[in-house]
C-alpha atoms as a PDB file:
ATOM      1  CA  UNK A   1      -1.965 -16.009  11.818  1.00  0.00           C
ATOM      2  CA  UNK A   2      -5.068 -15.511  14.327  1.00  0.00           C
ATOM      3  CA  UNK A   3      -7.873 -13.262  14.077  1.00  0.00           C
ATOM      4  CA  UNK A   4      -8.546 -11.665  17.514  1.00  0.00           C
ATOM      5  CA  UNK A   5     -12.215 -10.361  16.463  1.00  0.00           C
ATOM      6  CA  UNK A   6     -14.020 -11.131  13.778  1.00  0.00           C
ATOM      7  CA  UNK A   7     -17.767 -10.613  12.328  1.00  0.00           C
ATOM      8  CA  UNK A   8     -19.794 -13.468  12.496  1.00  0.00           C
ATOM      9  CA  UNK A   9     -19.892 -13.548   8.103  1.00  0.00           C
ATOM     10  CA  UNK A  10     -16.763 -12.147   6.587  1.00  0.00           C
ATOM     11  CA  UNK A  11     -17.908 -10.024   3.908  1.00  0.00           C
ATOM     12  CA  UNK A  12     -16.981 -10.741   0.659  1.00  0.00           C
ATOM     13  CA  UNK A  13     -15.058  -6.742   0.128  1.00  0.00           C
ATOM     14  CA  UNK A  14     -12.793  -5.326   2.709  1.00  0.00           C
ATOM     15  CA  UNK A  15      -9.650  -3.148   3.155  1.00  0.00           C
ATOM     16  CA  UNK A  16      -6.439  -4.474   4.403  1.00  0.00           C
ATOM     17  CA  UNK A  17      -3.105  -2.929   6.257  1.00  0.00           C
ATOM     18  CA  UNK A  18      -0.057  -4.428   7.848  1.00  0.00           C
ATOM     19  CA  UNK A  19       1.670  -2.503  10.585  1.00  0.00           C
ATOM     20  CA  UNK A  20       3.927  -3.241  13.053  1.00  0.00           C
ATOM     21  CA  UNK A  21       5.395  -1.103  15.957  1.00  0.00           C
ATOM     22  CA  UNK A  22       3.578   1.587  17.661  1.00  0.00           C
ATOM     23  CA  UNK A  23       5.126   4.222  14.707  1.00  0.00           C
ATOM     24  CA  UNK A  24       3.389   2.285  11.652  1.00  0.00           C
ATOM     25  CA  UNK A  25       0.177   1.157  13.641  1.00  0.00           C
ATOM     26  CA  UNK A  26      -0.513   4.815  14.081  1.00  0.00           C
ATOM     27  CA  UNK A  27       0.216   5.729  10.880  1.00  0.00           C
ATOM     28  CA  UNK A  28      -1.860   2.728   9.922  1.00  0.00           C
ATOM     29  CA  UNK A  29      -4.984   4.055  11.886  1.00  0.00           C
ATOM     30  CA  UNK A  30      -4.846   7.872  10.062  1.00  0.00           C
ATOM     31  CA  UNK A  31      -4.649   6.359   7.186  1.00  0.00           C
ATOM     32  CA  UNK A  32      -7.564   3.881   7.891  1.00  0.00           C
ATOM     33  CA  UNK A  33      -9.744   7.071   9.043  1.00  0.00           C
ATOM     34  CA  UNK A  34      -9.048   8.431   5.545  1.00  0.00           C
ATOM     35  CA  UNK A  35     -10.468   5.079   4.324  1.00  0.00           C
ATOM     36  CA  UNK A  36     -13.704   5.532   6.722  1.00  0.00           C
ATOM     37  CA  UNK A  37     -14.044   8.757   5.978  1.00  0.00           C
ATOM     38  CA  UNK A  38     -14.843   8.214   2.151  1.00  0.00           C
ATOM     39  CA  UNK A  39     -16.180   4.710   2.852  1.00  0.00           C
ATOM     40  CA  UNK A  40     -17.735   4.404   5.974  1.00  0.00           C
ATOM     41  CA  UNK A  41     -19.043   0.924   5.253  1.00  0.00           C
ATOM     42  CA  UNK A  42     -16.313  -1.131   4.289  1.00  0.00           C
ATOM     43  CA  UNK A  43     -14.462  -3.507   6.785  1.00  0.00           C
ATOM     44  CA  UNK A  44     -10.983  -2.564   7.563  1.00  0.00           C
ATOM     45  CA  UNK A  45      -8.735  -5.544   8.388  1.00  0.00           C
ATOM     46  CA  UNK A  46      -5.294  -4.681  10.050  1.00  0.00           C
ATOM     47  CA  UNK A  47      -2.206  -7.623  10.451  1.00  0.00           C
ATOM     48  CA  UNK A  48      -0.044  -6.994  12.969  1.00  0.00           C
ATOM     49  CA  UNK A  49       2.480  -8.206  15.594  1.00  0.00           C
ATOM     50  CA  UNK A  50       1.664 -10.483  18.725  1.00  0.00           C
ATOM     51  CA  UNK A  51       3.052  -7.814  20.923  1.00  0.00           C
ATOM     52  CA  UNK A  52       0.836  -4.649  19.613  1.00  0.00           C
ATOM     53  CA  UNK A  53      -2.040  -6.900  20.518  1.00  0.00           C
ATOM     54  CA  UNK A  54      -1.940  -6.256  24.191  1.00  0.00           C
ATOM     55  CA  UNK A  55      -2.342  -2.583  23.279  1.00  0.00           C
ATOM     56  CA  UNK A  56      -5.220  -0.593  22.751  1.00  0.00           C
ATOM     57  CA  UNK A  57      -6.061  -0.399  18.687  1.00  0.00           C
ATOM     58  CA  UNK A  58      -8.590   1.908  17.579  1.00  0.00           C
ATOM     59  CA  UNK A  59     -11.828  -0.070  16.758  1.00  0.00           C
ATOM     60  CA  UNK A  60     -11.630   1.192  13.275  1.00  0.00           C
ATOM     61  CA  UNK A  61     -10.109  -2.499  12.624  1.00  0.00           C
ATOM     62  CA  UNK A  62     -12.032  -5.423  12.531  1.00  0.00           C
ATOM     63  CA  UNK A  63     -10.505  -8.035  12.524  1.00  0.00           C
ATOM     64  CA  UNK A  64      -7.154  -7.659  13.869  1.00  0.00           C
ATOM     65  CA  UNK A  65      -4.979 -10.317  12.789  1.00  0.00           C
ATOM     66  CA  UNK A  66      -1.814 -11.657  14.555  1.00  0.00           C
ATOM     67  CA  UNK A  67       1.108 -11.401  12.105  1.00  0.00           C
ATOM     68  CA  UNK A  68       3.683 -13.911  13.042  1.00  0.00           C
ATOM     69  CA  UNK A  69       7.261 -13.434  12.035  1.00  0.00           C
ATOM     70  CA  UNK A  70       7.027 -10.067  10.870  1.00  0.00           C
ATOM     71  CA  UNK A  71       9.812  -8.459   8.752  1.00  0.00           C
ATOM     72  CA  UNK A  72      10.283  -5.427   6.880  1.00  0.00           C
ATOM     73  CA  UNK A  73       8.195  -6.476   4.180  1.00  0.00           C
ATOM     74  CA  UNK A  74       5.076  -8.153   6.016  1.00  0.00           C
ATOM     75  CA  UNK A  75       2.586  -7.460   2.973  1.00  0.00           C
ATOM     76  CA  UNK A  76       4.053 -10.174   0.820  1.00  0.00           C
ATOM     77  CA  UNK A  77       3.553 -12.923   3.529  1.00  0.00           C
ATOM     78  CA  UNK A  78      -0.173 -11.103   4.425  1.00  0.00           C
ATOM     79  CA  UNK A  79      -1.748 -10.835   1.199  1.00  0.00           C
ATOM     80  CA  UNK A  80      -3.059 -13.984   0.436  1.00  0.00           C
ATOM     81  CA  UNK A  81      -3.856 -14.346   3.905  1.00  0.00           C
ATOM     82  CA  UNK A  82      -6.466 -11.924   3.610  1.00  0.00           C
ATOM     83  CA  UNK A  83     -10.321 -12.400   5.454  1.00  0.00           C
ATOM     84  CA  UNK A  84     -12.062 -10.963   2.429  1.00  0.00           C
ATOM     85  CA  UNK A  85     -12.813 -12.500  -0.612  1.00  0.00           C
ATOM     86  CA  UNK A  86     -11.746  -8.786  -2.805  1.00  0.00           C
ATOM     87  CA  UNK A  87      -9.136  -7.192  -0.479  1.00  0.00           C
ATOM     88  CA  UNK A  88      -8.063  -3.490  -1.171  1.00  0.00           C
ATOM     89  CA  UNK A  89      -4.384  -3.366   0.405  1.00  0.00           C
ATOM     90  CA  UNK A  90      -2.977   0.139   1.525  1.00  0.00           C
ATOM     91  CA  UNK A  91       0.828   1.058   2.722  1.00  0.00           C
ATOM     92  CA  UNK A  92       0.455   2.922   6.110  1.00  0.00           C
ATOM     93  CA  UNK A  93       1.462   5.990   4.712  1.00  0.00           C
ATOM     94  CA  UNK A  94      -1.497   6.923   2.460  1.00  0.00           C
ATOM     95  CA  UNK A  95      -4.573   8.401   2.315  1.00  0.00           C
ATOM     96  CA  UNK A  96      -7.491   8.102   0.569  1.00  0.00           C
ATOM     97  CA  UNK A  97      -9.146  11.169  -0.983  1.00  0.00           C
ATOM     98  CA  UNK A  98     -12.404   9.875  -1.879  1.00  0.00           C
ATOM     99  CA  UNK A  99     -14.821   6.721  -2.763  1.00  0.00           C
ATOM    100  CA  UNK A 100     -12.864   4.306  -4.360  1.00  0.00           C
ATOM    101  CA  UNK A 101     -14.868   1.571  -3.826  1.00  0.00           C
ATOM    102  CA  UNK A 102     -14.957   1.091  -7.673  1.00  0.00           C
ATOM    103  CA  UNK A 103     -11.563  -0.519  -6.889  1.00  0.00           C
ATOM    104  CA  UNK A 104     -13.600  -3.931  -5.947  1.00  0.00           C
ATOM    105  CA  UNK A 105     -15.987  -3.734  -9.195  1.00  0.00           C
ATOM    106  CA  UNK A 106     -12.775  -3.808 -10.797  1.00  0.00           C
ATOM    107  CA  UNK A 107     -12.088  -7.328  -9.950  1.00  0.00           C
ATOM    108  CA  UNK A 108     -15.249  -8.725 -11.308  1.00  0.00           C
ATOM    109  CA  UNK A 109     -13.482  -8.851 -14.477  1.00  0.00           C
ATOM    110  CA  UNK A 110      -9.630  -8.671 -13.234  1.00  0.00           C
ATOM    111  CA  UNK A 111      -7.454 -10.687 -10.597  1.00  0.00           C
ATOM    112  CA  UNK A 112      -5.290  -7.756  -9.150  1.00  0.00           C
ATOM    113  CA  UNK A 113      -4.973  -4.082  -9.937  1.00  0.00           C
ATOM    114  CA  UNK A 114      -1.886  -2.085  -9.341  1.00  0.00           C
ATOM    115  CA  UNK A 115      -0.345   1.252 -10.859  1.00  0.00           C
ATOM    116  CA  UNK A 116       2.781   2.055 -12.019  1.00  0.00           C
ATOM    117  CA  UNK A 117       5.534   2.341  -9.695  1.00  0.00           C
ATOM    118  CA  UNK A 118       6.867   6.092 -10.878  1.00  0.00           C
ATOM    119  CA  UNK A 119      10.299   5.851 -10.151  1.00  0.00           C
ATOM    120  CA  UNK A 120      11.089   4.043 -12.736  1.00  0.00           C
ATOM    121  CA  UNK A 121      14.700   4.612 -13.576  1.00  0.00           C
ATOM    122  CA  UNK A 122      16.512   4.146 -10.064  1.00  0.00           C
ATOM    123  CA  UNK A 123      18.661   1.284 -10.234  1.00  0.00           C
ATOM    124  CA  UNK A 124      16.519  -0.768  -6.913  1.00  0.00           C
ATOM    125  CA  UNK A 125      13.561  -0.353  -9.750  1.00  0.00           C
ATOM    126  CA  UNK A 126      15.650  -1.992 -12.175  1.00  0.00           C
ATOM    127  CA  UNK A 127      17.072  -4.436 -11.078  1.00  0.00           C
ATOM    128  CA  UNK A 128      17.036  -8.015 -12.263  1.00  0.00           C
ATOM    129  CA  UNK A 129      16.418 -10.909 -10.773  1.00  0.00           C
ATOM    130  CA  UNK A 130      16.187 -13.908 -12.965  1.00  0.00           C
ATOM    131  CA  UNK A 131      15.711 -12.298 -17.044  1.00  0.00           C
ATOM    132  CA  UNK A 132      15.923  -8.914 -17.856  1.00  0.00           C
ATOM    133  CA  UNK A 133      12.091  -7.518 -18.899  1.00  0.00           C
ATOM    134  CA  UNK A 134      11.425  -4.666 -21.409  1.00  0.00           C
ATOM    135  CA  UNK A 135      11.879  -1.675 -19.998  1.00  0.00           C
ATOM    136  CA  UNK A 136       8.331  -0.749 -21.354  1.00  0.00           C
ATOM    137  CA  UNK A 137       7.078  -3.331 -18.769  1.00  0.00           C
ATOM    138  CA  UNK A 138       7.944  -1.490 -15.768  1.00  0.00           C
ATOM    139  CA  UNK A 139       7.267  -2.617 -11.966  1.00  0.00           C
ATOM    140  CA  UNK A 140       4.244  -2.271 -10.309  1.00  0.00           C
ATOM    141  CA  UNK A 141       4.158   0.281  -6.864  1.00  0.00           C
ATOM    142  CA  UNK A 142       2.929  -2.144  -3.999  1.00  0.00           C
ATOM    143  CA  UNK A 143       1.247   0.151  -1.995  1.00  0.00           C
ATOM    144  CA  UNK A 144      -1.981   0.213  -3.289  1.00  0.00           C
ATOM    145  CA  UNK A 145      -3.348  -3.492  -4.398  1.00  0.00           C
ATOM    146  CA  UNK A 146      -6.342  -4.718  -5.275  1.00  0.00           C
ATOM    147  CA  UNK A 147      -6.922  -8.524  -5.321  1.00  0.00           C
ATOM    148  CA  UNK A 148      -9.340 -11.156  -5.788  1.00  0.00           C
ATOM    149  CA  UNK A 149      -8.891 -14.405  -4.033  1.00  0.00           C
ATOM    150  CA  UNK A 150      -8.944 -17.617  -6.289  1.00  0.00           C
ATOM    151  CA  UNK A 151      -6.436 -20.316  -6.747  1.00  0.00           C
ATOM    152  CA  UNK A 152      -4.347 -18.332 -10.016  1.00  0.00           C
ATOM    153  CA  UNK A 153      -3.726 -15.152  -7.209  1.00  0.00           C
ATOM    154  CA  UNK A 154      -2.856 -17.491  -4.127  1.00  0.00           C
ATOM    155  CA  UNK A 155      -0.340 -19.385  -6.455  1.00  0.00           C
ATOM    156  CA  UNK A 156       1.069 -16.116  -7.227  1.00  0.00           C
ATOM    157  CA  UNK A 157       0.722 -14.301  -3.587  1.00  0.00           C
ATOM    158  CA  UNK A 158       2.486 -17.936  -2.059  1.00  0.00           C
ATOM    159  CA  UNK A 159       5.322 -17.305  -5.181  1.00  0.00           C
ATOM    160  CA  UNK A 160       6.018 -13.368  -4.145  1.00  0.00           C
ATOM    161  CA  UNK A 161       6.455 -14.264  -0.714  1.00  0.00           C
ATOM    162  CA  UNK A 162       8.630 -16.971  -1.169  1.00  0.00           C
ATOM    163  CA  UNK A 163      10.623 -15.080  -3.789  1.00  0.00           C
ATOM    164  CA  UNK A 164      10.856 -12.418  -1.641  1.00  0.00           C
ATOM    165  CA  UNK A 165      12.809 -14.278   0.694  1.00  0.00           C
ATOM    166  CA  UNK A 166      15.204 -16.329  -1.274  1.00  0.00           C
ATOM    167  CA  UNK A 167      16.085 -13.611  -3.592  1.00  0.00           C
ATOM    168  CA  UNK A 168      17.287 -11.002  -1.124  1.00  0.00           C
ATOM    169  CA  UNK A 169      16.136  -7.882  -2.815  1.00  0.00           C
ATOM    170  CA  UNK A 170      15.168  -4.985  -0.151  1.00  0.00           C
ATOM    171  CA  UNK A 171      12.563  -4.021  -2.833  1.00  0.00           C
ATOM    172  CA  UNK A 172       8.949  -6.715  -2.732  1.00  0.00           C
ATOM    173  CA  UNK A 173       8.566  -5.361  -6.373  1.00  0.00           C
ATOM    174  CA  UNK A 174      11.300  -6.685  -7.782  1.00  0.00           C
ATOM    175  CA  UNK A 175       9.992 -10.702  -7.665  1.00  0.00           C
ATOM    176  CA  UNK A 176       6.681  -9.415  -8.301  1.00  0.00           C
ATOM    177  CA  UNK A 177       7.050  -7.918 -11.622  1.00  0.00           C
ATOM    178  CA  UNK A 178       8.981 -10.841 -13.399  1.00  0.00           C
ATOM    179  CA  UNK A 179       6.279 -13.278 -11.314  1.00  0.00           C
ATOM    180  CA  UNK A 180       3.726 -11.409 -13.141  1.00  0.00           C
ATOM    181  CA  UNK A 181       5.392 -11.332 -16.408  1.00  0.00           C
ATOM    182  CA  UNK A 182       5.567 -15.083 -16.391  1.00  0.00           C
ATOM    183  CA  UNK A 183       1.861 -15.409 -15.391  1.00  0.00           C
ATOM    184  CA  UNK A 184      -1.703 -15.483 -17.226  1.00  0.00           C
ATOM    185  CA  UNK A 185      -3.551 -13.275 -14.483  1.00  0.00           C
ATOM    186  CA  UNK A 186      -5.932 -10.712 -15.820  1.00  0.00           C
ATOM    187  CA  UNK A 187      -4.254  -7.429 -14.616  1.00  0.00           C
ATOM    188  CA  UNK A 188      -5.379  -4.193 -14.270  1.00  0.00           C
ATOM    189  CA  UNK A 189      -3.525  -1.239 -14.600  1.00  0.00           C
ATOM    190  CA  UNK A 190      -4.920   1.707 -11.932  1.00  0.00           C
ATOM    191  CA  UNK A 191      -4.304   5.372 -13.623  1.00  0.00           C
ATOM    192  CA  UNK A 192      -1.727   7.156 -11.245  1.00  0.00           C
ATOM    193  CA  UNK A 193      -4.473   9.261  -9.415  1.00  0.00           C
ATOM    194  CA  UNK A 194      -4.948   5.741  -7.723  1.00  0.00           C
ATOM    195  CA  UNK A 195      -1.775   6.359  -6.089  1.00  0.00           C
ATOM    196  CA  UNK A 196       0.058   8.894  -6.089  1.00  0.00           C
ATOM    197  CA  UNK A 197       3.565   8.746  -4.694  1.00  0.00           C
ATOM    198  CA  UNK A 198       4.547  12.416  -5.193  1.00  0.00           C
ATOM    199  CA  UNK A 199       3.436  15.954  -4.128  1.00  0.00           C
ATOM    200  CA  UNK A 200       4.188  17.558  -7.094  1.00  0.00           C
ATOM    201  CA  UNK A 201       1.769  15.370  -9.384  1.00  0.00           C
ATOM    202  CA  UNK A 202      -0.974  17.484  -7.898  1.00  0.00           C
ATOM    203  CA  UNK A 203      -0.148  20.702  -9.443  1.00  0.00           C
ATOM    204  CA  UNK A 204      -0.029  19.310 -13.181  1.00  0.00           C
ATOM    205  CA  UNK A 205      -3.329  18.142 -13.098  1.00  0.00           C
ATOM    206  CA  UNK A 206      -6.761  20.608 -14.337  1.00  0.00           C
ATOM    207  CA  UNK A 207      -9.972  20.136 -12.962  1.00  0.00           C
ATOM    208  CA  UNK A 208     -11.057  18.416 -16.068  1.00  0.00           C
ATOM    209  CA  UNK A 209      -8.189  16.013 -15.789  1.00  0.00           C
ATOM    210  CA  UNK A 210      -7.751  13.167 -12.991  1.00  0.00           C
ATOM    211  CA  UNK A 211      -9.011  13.122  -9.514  1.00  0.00           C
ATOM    212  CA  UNK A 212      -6.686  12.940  -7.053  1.00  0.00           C
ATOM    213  CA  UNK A 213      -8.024   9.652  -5.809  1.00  0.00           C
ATOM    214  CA  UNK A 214      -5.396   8.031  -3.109  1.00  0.00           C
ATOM    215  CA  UNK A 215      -1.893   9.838  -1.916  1.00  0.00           C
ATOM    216  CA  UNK A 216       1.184   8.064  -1.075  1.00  0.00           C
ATOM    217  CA  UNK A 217       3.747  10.418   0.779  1.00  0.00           C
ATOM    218  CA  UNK A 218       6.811   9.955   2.684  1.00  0.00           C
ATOM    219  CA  UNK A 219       5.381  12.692   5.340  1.00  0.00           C
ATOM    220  CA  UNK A 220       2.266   9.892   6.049  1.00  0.00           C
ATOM    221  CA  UNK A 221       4.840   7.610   7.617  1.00  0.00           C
ATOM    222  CA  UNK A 222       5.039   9.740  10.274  1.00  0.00           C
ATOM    223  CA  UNK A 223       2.205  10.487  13.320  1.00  0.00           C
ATOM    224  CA  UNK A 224       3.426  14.288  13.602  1.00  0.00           C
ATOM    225  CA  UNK A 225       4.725  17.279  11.876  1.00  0.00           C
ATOM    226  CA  UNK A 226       7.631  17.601  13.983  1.00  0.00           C
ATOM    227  CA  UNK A 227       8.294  14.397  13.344  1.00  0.00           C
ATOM    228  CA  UNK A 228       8.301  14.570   9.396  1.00  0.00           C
ATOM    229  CA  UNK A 229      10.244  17.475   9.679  1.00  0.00           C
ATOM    230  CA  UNK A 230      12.877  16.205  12.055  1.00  0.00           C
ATOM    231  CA  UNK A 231      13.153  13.649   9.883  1.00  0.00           C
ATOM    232  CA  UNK A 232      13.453  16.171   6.626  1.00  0.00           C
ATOM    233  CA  UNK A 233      16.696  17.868   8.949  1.00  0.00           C
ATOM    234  CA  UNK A 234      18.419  14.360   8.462  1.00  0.00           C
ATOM    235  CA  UNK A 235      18.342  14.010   4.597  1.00  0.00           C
ATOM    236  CA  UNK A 236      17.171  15.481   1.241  1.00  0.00           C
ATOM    237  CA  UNK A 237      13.469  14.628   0.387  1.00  0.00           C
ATOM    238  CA  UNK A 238      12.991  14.712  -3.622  1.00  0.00           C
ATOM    239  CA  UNK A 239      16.932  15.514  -4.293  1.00  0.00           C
ATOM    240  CA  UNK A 240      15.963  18.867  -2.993  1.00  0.00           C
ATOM    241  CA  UNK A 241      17.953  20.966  -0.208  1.00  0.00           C
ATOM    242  CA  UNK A 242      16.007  20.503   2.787  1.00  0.00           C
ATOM    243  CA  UNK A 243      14.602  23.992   3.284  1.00  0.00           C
ATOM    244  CA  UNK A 244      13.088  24.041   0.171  1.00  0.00           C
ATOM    245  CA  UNK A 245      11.694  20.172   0.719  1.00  0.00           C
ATOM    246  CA  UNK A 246      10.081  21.308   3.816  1.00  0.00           C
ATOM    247  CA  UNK A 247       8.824  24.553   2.598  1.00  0.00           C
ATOM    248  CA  UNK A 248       7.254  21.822  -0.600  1.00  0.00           C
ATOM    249  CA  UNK A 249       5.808  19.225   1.919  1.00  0.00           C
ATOM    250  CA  UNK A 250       4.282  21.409   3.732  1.00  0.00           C
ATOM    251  CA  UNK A 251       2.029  22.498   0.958  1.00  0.00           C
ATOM    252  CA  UNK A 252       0.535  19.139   0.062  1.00  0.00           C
ATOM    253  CA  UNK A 253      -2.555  18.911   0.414  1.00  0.00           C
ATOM    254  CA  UNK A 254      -4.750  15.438   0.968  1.00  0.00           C
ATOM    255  CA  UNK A 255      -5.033  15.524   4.938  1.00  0.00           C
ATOM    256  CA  UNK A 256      -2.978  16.567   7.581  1.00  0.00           C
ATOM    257  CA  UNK A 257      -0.687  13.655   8.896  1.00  0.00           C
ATOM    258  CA  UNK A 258      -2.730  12.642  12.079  1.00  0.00           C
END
């Protein structure tokens, strides 16, 4: 992997995305102008393919690493090959809501921070790959990670990647929770207003209840409206039919889907 611009001192906290293709680099960018909107000194890092680099990328992203043999899971090779010493890694398809630079203070006292990952009873989310776990010890959602580099996180990061290849799950979190089962890493579980992976979560909550802190929607991995919402007229979103989906969706609020 090569940086193609760096600073001349890599600070120590910085945000992270992976994106490949000129679909998921865009989405990538939106969702890095939520991040600079709310936090508009932190470095945003992006990995990405050799090709995209011949391509204008929107100087939000400094540095802009080349991602070599990308796949459809390029976070689990990228993580450990992060520039910053605390790296805050974001899906493409978020956006963040607010400050939530707390994230880093967090790892002064843990190694990585993840929430829940909410659906929890799907059989992809259950699945097994070398014990069965408690259900009670549920996988973590991969889309919002925060990590601190030292040699107990790069032994794991090097193990997820590595599982994530041999085993052959389509899922990253499936390796990941049994790798963290088996390890002694100081983890942090994020309240689910750190990441919220479904619309309707914002209706239950009253003002003196959570913050909506960081959304993750389907509708953010697309650069348009009409693009969502052709892609709502090819399947159910939520189990729902598709008008009412769409007529949901297009209520949410947390940014419009640059």
């Amino acid at each position: 992997m090569t940086e193609t611009s760096s600073p001349a001192q890599a600070p120590s906290s910085g945000v992270v995305f992976v994106a490949t293709g000129a679909r998921y680099i865009a989405c990538a960018e939106a969702a890095a102008r939520s991040v600079r909107r709310h936090m508009p000194e932190v470095p945003i890092a992006l990995f990405t393919d050799a090709g995209a680099l011949g391509h204008p990328l929107a100087d939000i992203f400094d540095p802009v690493i080349e991602l070599e043999g990308a796949h459809h899971r390029s976070k689990v090779d990228c993580l450990m090959n992060s520039p910053f010493e605390r790296t805050l890694f974001l899906d493409a398809d978020i956006r963040v809501l607010e400050d939530v630079s707390e994230l880093f203070d967090l790892l002064e006292r843990f190694d990585i921070a993840m929430a829940h990952a909410h659906a929890r009873v799907r059989a992809e989310t259950q699945a097994v790959w070398i014990r069965a776990l408690p259900e009670a010890y549920p996988q973590f959602n991969t889309g919002v990670v925060a990590v601190r580099r030292n040699p107990q996180t790069r032994a794991l990061l090097q193990a997820w990647s590595e599982s994530y290849r041999e085993a052959g799950f389509r899922k990253d979190q499936v390796t990941l929770r049994e790798l963290l089962w088996n390890s002694d890493l100081h983890v942090a579980t994020l309240p689910p207003e750190y990441n919220i992976r479904y619309p309707k979560y914002l209706w239950l909550w009253g003002r003196r209840e959570a913050r909506p802190r960081i959304c993750h929607f389907y509708r953010y991995s697309f650069v348009s409206r009409r693009a969502w919402l052709a892609a709502l007229a090819r399947k159910r979103v939520l189990g729902w039919p598709r008008r009412a989906a769409g007529r949901l969706l297009r209520r949410v609020r947390g940014g419009s889907s640059a």
